[in-house]
Protein backbone atom coordinates (compact mmCIF):
# COMPACT_ATOMS: atom_id res chain seq x y z
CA UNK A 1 46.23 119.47 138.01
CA UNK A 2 46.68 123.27 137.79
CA UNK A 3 50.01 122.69 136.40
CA UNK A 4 48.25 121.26 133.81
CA UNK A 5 46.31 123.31 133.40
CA UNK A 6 48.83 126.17 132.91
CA UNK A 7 50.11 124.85 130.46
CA UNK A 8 47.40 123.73 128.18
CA UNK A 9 45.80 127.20 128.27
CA UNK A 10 49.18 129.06 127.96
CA UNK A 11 50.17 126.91 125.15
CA UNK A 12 47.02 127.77 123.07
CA UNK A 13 47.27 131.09 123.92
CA UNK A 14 50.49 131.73 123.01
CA UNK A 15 49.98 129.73 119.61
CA UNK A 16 46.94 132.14 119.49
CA UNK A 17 48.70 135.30 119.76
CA UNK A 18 52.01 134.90 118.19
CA UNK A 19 51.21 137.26 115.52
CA UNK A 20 50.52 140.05 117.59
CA UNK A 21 53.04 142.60 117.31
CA UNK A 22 54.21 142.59 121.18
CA UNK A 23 57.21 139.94 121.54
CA UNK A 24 59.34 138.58 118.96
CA UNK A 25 58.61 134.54 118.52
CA UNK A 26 61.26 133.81 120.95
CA UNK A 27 59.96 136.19 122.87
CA UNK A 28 56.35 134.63 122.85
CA UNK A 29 57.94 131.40 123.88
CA UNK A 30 59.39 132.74 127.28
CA UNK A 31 55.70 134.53 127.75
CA UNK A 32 54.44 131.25 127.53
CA UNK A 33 56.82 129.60 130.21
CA UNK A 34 56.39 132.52 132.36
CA UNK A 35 52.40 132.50 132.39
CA UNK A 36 52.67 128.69 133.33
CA UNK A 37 54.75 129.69 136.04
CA UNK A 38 52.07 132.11 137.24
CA UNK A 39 49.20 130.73 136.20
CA UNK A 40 50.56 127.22 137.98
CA UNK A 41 52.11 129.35 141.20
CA UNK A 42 49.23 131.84 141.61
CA UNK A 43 46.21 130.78 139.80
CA UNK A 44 44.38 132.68 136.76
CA UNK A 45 44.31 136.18 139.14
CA UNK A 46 48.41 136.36 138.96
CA UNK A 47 48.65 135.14 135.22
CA UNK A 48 46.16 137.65 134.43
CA UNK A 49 47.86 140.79 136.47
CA UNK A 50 50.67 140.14 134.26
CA UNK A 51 49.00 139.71 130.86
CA UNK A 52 47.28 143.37 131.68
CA UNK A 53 50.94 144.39 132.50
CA UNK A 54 52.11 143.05 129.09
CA UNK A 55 48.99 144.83 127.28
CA UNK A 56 49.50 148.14 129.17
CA UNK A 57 53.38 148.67 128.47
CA UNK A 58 53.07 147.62 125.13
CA UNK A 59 50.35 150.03 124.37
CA UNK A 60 52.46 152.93 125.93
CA UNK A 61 55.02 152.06 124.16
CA UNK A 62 53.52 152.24 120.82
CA UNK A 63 52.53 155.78 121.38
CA UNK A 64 54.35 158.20 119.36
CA UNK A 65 56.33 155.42 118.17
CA UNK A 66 57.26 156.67 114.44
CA UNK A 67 58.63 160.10 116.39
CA UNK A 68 60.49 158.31 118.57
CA UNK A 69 61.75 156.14 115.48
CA UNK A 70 62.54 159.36 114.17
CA UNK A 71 64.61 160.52 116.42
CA UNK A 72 66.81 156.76 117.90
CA UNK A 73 64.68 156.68 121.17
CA UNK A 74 62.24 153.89 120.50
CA UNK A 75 62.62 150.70 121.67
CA UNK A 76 64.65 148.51 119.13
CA UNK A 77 62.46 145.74 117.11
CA UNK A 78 59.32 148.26 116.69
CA UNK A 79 58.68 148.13 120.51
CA UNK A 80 58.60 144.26 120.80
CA UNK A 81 59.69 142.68 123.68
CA UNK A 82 62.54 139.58 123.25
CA UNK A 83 62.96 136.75 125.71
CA UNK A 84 65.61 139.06 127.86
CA UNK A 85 63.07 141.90 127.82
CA UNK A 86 60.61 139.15 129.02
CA UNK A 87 62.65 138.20 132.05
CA UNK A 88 64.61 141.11 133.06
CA UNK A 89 61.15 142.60 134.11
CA UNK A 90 59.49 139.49 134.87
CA UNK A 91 62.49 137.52 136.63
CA UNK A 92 61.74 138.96 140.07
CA UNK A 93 58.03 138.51 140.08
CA UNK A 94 58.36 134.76 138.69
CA UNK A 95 60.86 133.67 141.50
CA UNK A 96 58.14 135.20 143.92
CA UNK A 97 55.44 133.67 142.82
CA UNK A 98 57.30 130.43 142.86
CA UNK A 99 58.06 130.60 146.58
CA UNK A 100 54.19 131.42 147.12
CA UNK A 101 53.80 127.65 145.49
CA UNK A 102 56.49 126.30 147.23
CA UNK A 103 54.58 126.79 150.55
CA UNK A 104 57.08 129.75 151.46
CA UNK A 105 55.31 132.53 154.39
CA UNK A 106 54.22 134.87 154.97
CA UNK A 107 52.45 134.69 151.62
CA UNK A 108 51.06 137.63 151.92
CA UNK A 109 54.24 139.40 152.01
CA UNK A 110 55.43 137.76 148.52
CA UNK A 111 52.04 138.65 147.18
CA UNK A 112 53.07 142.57 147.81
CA UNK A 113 56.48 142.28 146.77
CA UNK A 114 55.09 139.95 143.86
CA UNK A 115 52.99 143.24 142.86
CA UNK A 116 55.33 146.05 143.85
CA UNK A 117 57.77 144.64 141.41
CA UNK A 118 55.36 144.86 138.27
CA UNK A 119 54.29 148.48 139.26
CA UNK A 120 57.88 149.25 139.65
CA UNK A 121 58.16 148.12 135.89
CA UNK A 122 55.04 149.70 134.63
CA UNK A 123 56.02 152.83 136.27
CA UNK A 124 59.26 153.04 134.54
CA UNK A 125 58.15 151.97 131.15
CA UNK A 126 55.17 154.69 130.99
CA UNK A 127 57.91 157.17 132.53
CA UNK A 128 60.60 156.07 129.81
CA UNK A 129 58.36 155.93 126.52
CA UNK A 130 55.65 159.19 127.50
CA UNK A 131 59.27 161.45 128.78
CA UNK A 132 60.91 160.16 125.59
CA UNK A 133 57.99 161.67 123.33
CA UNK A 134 56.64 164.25 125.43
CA UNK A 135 58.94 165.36 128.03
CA UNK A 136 60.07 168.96 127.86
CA UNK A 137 62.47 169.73 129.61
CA UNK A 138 64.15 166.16 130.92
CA UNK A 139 67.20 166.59 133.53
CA UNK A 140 69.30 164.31 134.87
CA UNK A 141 68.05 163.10 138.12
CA UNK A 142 71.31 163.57 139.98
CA UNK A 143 72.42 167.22 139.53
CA UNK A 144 69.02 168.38 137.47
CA UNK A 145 71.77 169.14 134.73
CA UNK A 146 69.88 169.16 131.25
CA UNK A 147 70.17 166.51 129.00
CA UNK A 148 68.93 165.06 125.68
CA UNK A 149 65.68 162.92 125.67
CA UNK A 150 66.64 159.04 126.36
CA UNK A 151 69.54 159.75 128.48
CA UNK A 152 70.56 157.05 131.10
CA UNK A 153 69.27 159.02 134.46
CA UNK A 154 67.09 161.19 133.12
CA UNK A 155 63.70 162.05 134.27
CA UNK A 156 61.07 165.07 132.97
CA UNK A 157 57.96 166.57 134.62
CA UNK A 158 55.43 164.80 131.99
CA UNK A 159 57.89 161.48 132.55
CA UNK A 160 57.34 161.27 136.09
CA UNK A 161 53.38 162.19 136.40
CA UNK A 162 53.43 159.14 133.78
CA UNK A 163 55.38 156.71 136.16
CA UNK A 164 53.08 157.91 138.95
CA UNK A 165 50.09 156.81 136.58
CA UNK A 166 51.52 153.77 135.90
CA UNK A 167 52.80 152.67 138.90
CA UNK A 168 48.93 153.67 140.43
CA UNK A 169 47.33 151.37 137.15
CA UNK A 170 49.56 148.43 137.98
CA UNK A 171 49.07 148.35 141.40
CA UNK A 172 44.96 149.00 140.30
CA UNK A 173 45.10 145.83 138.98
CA UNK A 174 46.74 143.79 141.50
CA UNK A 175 43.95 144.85 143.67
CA UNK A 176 41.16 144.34 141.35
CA UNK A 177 42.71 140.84 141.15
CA UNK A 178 42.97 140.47 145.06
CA UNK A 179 46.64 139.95 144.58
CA UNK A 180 47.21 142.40 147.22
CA UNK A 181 43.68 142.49 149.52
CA UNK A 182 43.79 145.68 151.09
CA UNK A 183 43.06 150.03 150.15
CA UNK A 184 46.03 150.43 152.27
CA UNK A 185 48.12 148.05 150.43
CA UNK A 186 47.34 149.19 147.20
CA UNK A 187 48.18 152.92 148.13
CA UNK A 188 51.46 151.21 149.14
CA UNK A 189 52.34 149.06 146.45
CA UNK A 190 51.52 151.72 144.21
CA UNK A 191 54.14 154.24 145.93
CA UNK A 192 56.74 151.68 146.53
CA UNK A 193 56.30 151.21 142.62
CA UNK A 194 56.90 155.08 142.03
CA UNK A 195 59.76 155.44 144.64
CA UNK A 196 61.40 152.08 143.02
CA UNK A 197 61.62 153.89 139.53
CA UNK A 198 62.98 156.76 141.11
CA UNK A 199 65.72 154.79 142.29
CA UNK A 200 66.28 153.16 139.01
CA UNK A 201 67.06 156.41 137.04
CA UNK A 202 69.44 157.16 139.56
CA UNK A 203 71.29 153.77 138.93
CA UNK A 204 71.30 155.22 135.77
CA UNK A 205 72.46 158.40 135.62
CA UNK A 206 75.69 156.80 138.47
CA UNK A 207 75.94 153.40 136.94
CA UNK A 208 74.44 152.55 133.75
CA UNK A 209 76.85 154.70 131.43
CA UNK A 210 80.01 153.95 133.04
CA UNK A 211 79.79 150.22 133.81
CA UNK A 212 79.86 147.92 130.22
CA UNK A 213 77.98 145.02 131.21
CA UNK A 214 75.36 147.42 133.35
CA UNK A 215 72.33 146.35 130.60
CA UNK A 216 68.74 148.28 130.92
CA UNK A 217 68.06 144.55 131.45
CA UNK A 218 70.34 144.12 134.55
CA UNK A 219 69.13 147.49 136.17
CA UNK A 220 65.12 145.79 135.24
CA UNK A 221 65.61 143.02 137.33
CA UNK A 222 67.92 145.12 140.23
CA UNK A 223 64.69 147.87 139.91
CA UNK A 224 62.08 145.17 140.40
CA UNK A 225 63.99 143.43 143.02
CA UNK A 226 64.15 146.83 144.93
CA UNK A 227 60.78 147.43 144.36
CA UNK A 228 59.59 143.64 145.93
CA UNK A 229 62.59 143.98 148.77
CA UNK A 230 61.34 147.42 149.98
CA UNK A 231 57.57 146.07 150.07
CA UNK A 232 58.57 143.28 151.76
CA UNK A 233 60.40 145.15 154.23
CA UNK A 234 57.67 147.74 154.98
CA UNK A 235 54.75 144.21 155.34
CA UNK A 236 55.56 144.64 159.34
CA UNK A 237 53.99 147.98 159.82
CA UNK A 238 51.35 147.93 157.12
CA UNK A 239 48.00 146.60 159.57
């Protein structure tokens, strides 16, 4: 029945909101398979963490969109997201929410890593697009050696208080949804998050320029999937 359910509502929704300028219309029909996923794995609580996370890094990526047309850094398509965009930052949270249905335990530990991995992604998107418009100074993360703005690898000062803020808003959420239960595992969620984007603009700055098929897709899903790994990993010593 909640199967069903998922996809009734996500199939009016979607047929509801196609002409909002977030996803392409391929891209709205891989939203729609992924929120009957979640809303059929998780309930309404994990389809809606995810909508929020759809509505937040869109909005932050419309900021100072024109300059960043301007200049090559913006996102291609005016900032909306195609079915691979859909899936290389959703992939890792979908497979964990379907091993929550599938009866998998602890289930509390998939819930974490199931919320890690989307403040891993916020935190990188409001790094990427508020460094890309605002950022100073940006450096590359592995020798602080300055670079242009949108370089694979590099980070900036206003970049990374922006992934921070993400990563803290994402993880926000999951608690306000009682994804993850807990003060403490909020706090941790939301650094895992932060420490996971970290990571990813180091796979960057080694990785990203020097390997062809090394996509900003392939490096989502590798970033979210160190993101949920790690806060899996730490679930032992978190009381």
């Amino acid at each position: 029945m909640l199967w069903l359910q998922a996809l009734i509502v996500n199939t009016v929704l979607i047929a509801l909101a196609q002409r909002l300028p977030l996803l392409t219309r391929q891209g709205w029909v891989h939203a729609g398979i992924l929120g009957t996923v979640l809303w059929g794995s998780l309930g309404w609580s994990g389809w809606l963490s995810v909508v929020l996370y759809l509505a937040l890094g869109s909005a932050v990526t419309k900021l100072g969109i024109r300059d960043k047309q301007q200049r090559g850094l913006a996102e291609a398509r005016g900032g909306c997201r195609s079915p691979i965009n859909v899936w290389g930052s959703a992939a890792t949270g979908a497979t964990l929410a379907l091993l929550v249905a599938a009866g998998f335990e602890p289930k509390a530990w998939l819930l974490a890593g199931f919320a890690a991995s989307f403040a891993a992604k916020l935190a990188d998107t409001f790094g990427s697009e508020i460094g890309k418009r605002w950022g100073s100074s940006p450096r590359l993360i592995t020798s602080l050696r300055r670079v242009e703005p949108g370089t694979e690898g590099a980070i900036s000062l206003e970049g990374t208080v922006a992934s921070a803020l993400g990563s803290l808003l994402m993880a926000a959420v999951m608690w306000a949804l009682a994804v993850v239960p807990s003060l403490t595992l909020f706090a941790v969620v939301a650094l895992v998050g932060f420490v996971a984007t970290l990571a990813e603009s180091v796979l960057g700055a080694l990785a990203q320029t020097r390997i062809s098929w090394m996509s900003n897709e392939l490096v989502n899903a590798l970033q979210t999937s160190f993101a949920a790994l790690l806060m899996i990993g730490l679930m032992p010593f978190i009381s």
